[in-house]
PDB file of N, CA and C in Angstrom:
ATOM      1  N   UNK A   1     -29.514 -97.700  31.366  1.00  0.00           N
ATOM      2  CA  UNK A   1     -29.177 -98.346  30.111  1.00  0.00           C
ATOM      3  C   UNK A   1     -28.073 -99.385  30.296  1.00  0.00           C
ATOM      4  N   UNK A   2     -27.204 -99.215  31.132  1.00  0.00           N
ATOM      5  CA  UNK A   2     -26.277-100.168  31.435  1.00  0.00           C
ATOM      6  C   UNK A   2     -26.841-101.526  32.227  1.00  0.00           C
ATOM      7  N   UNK A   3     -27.307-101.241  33.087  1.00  0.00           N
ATOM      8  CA  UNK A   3     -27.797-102.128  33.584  1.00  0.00           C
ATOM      9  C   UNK A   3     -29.100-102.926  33.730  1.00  0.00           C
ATOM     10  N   UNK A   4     -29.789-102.937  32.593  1.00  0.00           N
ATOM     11  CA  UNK A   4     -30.882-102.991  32.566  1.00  0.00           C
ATOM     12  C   UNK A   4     -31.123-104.370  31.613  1.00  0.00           C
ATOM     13  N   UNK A   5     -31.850-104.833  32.474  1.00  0.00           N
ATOM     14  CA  UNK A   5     -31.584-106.444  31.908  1.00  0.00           C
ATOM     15  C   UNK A   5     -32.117-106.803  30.518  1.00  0.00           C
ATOM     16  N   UNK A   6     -32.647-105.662  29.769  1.00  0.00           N
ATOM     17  CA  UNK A   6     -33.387-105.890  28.140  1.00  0.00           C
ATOM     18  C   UNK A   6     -33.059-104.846  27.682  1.00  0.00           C
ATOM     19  N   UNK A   7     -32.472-104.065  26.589  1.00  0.00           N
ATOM     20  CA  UNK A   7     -31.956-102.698  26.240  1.00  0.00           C
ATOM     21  C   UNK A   7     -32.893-102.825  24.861  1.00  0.00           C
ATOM     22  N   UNK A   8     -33.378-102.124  24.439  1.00  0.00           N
ATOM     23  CA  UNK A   8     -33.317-101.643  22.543  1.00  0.00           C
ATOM     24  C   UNK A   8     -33.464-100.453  22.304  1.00  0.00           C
ATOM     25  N   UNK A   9     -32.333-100.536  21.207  1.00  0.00           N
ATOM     26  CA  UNK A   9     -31.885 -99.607  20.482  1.00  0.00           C
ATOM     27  C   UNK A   9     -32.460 -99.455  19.316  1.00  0.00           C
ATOM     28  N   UNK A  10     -33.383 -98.561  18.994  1.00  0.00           N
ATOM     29  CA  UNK A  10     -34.267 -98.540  17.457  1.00  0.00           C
ATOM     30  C   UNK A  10     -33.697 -97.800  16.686  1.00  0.00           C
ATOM     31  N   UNK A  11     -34.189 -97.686  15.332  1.00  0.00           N
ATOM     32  CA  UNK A  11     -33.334 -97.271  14.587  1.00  0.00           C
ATOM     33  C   UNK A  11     -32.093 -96.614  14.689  1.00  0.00           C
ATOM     34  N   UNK A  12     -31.175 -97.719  15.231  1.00  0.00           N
ATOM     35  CA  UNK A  12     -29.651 -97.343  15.048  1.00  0.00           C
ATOM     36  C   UNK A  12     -29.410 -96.504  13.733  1.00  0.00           C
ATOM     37  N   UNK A  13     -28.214 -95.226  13.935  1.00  0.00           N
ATOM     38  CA  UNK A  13     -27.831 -95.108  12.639  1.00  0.00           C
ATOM     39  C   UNK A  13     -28.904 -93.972  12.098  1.00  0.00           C
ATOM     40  N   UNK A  14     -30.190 -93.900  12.317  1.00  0.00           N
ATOM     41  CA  UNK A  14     -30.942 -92.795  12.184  1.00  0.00           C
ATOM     42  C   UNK A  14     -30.371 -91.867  11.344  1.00  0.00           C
ATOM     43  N   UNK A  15     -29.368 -90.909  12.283  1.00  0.00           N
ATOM     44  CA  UNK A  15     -29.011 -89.939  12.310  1.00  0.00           C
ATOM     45  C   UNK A  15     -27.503 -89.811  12.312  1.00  0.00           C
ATOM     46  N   UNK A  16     -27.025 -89.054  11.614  1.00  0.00           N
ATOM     47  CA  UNK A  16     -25.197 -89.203  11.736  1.00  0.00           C
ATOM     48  C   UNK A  16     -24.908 -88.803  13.125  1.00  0.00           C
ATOM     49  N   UNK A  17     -24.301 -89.162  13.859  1.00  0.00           N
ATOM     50  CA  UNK A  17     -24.007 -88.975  15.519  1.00  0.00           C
ATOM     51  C   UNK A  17     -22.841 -87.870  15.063  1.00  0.00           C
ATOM     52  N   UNK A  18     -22.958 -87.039  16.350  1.00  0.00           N
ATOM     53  CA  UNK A  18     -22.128 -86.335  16.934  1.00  0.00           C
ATOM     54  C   UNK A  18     -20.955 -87.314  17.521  1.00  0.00           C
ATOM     55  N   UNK A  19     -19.948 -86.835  17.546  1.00  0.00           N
ATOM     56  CA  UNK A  19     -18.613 -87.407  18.422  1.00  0.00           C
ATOM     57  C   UNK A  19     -18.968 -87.897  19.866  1.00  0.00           C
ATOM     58  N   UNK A  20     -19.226 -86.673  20.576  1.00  0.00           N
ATOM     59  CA  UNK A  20     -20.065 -87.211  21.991  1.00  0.00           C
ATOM     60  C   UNK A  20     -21.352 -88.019  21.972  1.00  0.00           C
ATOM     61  N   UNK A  21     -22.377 -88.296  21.294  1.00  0.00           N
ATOM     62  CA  UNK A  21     -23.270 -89.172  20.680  1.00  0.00           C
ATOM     63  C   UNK A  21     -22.943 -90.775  20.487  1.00  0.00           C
ATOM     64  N   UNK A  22     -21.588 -90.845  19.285  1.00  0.00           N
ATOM     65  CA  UNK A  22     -20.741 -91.482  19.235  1.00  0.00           C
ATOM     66  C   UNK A  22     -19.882 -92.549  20.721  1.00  0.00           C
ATOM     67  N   UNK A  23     -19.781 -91.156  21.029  1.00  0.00           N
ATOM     68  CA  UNK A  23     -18.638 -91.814  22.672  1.00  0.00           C
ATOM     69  C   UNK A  23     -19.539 -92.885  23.136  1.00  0.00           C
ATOM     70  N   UNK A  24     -20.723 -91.627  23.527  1.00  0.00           N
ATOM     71  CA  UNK A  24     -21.700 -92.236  24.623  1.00  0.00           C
ATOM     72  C   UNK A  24     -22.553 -93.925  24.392  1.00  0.00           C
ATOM     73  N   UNK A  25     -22.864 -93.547  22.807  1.00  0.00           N
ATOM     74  CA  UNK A  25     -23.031 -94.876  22.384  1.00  0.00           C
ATOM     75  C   UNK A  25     -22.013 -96.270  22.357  1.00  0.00           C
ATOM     76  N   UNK A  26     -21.075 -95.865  22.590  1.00  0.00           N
ATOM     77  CA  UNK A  26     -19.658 -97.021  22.668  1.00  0.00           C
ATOM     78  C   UNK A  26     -19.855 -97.500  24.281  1.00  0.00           C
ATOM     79  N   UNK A  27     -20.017 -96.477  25.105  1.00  0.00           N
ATOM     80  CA  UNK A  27     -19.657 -96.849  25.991  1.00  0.00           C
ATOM     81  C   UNK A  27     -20.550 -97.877  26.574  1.00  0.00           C
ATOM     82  N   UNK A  28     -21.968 -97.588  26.348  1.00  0.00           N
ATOM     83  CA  UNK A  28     -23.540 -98.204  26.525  1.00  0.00           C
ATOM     84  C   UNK A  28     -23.233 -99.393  25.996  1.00  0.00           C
ATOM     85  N   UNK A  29     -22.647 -99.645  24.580  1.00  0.00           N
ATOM     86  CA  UNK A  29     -22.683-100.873  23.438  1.00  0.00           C
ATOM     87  C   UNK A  29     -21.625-101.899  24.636  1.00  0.00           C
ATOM     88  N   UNK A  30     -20.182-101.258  24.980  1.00  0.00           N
ATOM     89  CA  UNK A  30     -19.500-101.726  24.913  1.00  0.00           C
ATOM     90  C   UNK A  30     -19.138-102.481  26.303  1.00  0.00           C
ATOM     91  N   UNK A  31     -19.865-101.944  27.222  1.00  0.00           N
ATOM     92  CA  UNK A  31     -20.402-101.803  28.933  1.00  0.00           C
ATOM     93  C   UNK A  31     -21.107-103.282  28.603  1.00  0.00           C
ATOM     94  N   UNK A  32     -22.282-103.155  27.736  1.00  0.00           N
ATOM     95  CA  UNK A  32     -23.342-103.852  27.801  1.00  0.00           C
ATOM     96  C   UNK A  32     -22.599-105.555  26.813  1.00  0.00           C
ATOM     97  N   UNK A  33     -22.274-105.146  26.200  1.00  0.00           N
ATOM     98  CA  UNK A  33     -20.874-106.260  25.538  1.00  0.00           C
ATOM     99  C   UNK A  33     -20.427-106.854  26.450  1.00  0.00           C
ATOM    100  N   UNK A  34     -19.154-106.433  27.431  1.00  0.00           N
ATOM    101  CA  UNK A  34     -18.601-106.942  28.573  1.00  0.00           C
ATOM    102  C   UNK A  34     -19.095-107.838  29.448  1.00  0.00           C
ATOM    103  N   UNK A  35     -20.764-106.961  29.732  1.00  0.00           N
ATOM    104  CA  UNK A  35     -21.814-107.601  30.664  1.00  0.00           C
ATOM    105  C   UNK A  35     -21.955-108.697  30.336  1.00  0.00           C
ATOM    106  N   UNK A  36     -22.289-109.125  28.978  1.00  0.00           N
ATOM    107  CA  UNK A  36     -23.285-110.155  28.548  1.00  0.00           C
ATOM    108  C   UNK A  36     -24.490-109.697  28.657  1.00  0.00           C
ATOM    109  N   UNK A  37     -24.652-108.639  28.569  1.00  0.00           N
ATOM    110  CA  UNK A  37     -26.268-108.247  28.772  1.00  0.00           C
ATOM    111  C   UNK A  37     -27.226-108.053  27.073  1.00  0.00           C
ATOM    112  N   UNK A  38     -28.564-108.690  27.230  1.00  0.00           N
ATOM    113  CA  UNK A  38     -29.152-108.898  25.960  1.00  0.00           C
ATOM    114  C   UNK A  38     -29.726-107.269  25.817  1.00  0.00           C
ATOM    115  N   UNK A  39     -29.089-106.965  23.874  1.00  0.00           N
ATOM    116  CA  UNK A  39     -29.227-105.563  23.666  1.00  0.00           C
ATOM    117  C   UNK A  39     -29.763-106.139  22.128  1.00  0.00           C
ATOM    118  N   UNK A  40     -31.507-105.295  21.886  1.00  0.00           N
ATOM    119  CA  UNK A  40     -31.698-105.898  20.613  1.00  0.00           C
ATOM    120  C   UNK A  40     -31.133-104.349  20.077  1.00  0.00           C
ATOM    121  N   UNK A  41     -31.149-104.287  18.752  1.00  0.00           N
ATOM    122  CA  UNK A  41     -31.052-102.938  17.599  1.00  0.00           C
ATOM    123  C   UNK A  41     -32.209-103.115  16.699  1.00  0.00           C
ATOM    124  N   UNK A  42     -32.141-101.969  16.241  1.00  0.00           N
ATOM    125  CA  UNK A  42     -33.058-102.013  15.113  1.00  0.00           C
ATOM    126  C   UNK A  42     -31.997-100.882  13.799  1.00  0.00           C
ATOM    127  N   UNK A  43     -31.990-101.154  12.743  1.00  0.00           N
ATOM    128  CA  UNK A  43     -31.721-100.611  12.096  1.00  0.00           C
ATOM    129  C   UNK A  43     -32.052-100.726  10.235  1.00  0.00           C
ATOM    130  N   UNK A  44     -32.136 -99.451   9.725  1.00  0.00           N
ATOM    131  CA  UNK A  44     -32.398 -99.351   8.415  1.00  0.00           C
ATOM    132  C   UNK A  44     -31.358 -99.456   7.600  1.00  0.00           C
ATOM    133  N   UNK A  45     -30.163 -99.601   8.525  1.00  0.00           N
ATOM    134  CA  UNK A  45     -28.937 -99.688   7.637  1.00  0.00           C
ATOM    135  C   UNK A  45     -28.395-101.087   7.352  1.00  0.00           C
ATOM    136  N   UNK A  46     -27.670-101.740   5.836  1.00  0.00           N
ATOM    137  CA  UNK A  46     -27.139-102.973   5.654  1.00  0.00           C
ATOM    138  C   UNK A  46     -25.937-103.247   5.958  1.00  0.00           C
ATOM    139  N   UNK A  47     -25.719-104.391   5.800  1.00  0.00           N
ATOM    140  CA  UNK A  47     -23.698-104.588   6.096  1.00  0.00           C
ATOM    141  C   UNK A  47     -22.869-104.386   5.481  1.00  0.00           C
ATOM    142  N   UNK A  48     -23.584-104.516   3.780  1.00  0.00           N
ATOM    143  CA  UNK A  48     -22.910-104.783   2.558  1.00  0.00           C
ATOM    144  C   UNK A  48     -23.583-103.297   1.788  1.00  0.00           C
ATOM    145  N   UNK A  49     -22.676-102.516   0.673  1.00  0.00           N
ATOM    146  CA  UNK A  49     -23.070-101.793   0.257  1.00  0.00           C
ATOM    147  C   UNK A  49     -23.511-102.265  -0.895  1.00  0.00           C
ATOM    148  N   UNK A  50     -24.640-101.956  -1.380  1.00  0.00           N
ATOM    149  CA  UNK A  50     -25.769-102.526  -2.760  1.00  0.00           C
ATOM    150  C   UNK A  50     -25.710-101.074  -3.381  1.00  0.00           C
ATOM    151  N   UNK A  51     -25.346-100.229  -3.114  1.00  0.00           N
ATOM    152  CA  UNK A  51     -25.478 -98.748  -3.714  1.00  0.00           C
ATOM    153  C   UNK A  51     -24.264 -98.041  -3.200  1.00  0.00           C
ATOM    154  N   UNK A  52     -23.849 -96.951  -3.989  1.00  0.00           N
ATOM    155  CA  UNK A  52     -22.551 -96.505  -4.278  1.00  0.00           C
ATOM    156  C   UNK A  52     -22.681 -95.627  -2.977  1.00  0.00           C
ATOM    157  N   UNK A  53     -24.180 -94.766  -2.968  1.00  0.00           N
ATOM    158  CA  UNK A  53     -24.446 -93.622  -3.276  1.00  0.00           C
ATOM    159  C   UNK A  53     -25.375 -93.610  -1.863  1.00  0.00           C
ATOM    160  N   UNK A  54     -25.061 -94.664  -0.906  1.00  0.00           N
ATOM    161  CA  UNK A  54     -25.919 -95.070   0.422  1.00  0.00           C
ATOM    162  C   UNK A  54     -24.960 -95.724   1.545  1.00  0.00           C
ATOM    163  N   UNK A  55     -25.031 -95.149   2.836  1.00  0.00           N
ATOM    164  CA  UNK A  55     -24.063 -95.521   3.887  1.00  0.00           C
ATOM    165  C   UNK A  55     -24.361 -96.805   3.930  1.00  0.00           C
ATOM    166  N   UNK A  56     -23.980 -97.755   4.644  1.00  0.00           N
ATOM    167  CA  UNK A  56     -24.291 -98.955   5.496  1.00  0.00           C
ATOM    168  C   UNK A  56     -23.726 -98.473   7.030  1.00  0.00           C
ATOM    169  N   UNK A  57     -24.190 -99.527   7.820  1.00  0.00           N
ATOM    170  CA  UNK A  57     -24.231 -99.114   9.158  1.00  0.00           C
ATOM    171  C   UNK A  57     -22.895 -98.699   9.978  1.00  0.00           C
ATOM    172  N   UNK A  58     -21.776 -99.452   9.461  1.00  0.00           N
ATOM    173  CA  UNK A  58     -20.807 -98.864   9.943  1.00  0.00           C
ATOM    174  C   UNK A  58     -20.048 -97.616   9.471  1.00  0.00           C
ATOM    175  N   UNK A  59     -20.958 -97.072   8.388  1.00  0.00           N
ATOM    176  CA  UNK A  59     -20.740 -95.672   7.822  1.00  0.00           C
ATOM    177  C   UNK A  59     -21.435 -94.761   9.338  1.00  0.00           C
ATOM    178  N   UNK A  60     -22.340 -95.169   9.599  1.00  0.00           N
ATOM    179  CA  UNK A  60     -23.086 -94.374  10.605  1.00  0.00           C
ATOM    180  C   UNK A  60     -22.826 -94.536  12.044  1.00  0.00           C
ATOM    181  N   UNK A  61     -22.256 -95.579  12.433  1.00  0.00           N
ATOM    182  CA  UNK A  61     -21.793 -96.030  13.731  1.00  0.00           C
ATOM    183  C   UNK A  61     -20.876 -96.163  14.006  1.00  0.00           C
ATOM    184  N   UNK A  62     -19.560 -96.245  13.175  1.00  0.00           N
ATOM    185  CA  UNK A  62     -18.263 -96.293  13.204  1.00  0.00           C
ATOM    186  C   UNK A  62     -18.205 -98.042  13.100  1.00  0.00           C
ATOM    187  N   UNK A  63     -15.999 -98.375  12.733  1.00  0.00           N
ATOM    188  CA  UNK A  63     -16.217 -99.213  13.206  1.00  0.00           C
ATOM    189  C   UNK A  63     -15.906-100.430  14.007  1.00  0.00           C
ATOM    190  N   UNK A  64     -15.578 -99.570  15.139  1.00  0.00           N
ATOM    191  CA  UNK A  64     -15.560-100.555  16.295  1.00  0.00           C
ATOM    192  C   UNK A  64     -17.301-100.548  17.318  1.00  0.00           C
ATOM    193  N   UNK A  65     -18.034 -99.402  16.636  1.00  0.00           N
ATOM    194  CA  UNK A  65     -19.290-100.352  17.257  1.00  0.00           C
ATOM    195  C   UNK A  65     -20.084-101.361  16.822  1.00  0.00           C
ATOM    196  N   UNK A  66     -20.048-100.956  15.068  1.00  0.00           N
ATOM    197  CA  UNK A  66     -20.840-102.092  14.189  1.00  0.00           C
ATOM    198  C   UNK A  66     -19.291-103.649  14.699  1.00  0.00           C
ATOM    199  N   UNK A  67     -18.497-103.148  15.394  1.00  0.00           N
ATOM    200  CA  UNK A  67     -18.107-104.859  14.891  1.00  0.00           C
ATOM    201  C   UNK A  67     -18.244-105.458  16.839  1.00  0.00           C
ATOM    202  N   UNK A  68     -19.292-104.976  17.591  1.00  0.00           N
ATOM    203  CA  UNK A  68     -19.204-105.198  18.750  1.00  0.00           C
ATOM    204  C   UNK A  68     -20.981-105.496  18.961  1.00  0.00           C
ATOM    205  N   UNK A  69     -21.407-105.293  17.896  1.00  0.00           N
ATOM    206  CA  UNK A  69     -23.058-105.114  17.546  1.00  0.00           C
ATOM    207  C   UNK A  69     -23.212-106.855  16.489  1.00  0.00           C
ATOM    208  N   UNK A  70     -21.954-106.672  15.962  1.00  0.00           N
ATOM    209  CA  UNK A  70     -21.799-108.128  15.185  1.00  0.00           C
ATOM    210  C   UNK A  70     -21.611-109.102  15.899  1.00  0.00           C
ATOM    211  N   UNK A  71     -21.040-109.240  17.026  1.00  0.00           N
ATOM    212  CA  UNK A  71     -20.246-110.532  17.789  1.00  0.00           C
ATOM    213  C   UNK A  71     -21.878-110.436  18.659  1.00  0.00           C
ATOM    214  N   UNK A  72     -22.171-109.267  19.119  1.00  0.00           N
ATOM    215  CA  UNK A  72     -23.107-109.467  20.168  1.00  0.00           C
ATOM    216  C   UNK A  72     -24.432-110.173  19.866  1.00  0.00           C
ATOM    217  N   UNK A  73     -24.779-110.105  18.228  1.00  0.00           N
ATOM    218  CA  UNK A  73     -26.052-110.279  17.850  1.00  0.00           C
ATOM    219  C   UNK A  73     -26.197-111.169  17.057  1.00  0.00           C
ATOM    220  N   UNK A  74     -27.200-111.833  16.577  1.00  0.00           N
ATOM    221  CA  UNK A  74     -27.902-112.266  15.707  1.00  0.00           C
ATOM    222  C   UNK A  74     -28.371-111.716  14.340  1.00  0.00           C
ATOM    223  N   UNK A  75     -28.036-111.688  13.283  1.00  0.00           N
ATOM    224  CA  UNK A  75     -28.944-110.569  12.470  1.00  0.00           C
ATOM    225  C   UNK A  75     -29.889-110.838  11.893  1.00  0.00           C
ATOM    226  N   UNK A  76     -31.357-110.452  11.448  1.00  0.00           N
ATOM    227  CA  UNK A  76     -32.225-110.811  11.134  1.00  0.00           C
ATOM    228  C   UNK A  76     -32.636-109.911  10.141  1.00  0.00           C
ATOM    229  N   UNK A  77     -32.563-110.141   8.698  1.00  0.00           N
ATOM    230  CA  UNK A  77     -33.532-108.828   8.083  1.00  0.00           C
ATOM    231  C   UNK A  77     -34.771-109.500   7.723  1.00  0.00           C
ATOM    232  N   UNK A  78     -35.328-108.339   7.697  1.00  0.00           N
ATOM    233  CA  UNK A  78     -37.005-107.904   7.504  1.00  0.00           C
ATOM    234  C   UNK A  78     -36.714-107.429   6.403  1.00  0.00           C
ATOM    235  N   UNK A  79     -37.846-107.775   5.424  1.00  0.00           N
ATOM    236  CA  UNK A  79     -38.128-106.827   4.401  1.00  0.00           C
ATOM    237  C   UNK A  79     -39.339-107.295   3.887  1.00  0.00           C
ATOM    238  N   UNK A  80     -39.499-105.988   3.478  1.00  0.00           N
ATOM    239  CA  UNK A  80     -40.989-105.351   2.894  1.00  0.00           C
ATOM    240  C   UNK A  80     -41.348-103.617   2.453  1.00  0.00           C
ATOM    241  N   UNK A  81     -42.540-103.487   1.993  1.00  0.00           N
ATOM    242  CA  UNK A  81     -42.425-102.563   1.675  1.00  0.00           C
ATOM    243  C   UNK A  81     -42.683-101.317   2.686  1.00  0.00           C
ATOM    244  N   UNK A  82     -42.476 -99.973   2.469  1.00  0.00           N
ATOM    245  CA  UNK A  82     -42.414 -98.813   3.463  1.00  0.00           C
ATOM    246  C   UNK A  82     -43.580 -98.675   4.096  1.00  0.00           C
ATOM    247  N   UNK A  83     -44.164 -98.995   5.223  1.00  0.00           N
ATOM    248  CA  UNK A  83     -45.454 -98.905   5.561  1.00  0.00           C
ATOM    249  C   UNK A  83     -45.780 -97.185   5.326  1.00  0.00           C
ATOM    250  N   UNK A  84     -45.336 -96.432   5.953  1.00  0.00           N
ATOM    251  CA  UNK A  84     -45.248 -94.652   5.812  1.00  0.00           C
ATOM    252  C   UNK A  84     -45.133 -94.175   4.167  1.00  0.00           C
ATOM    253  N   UNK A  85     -44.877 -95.115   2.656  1.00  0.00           N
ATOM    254  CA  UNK A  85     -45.615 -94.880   1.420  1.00  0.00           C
ATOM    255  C   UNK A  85     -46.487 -95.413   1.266  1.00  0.00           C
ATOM    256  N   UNK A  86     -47.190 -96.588   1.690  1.00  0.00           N
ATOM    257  CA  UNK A  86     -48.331 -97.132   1.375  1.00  0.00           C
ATOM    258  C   UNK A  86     -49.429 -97.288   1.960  1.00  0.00           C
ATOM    259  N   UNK A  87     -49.304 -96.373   3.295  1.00  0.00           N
ATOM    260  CA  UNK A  87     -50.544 -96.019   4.132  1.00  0.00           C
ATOM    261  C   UNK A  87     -51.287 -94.820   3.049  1.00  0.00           C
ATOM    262  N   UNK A  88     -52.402 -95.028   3.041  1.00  0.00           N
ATOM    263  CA  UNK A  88     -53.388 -94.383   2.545  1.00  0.00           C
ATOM    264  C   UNK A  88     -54.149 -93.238   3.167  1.00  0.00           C
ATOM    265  N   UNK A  89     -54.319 -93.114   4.405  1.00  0.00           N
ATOM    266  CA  UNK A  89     -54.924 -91.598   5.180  1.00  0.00           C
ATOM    267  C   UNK A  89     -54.348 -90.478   5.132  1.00  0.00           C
ATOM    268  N   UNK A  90     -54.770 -89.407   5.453  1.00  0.00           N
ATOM    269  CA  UNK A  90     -54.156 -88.555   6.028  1.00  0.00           C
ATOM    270  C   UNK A  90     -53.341 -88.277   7.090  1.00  0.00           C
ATOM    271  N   UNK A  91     -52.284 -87.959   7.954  1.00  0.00           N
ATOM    272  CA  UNK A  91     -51.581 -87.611   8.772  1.00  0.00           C
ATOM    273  C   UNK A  91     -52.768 -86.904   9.870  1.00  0.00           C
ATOM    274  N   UNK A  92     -52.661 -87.715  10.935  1.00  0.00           N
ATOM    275  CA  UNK A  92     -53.526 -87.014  12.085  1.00  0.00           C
ATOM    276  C   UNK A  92     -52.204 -86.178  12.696  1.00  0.00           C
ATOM    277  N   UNK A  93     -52.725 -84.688  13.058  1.00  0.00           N
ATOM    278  CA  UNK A  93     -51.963 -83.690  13.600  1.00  0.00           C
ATOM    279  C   UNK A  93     -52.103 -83.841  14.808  1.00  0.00           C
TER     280      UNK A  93
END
């Protein structure tokens, strides 16, 4: 992960990290920062809070990684609607 000349990180933020989760992710972000090495993200989380009652990303990442994820990147949102409510089949098991 450090050294690896294309990194992505998908849904950043997922999940509330553990402390060691946390670490480990700083160190990857912050390694790969230093490098100059290209690291895309993906995330469901915003910058700005639009709801009282909903994290944004540096609720979930802390924030000295969201502000090392800021300098490093570009941001791009996507939007549209939930593909996983508006698929129509059944769930193959």
């Amino acid at each position: 992960m450090l050294t690896a000349e294309i990194l992505v990180l998908d849904e950043l933020g997922a999940s509330k990290p553990t402390d060691w989760v946390r670490d480990t992710l700083y160190h990857i972000i912050n390694s790969r920062y230093n490098q100059n090495k290209t690291t895309i993200f993906t995330t469901n989380f915003l910058d700005t809070r639009v709801d009282p009652t909903m994290d944004i990303l540096e609720d979930r990442v802390g924030v000295s990684i969201r502000s090392r994820i800021h300098q490093m990147c570009r941001t791009i949102v996507i939007k549209g609607d939930d593909f996983r409510e508006t698929f129509d089949q059944p769930r193959r098991v």
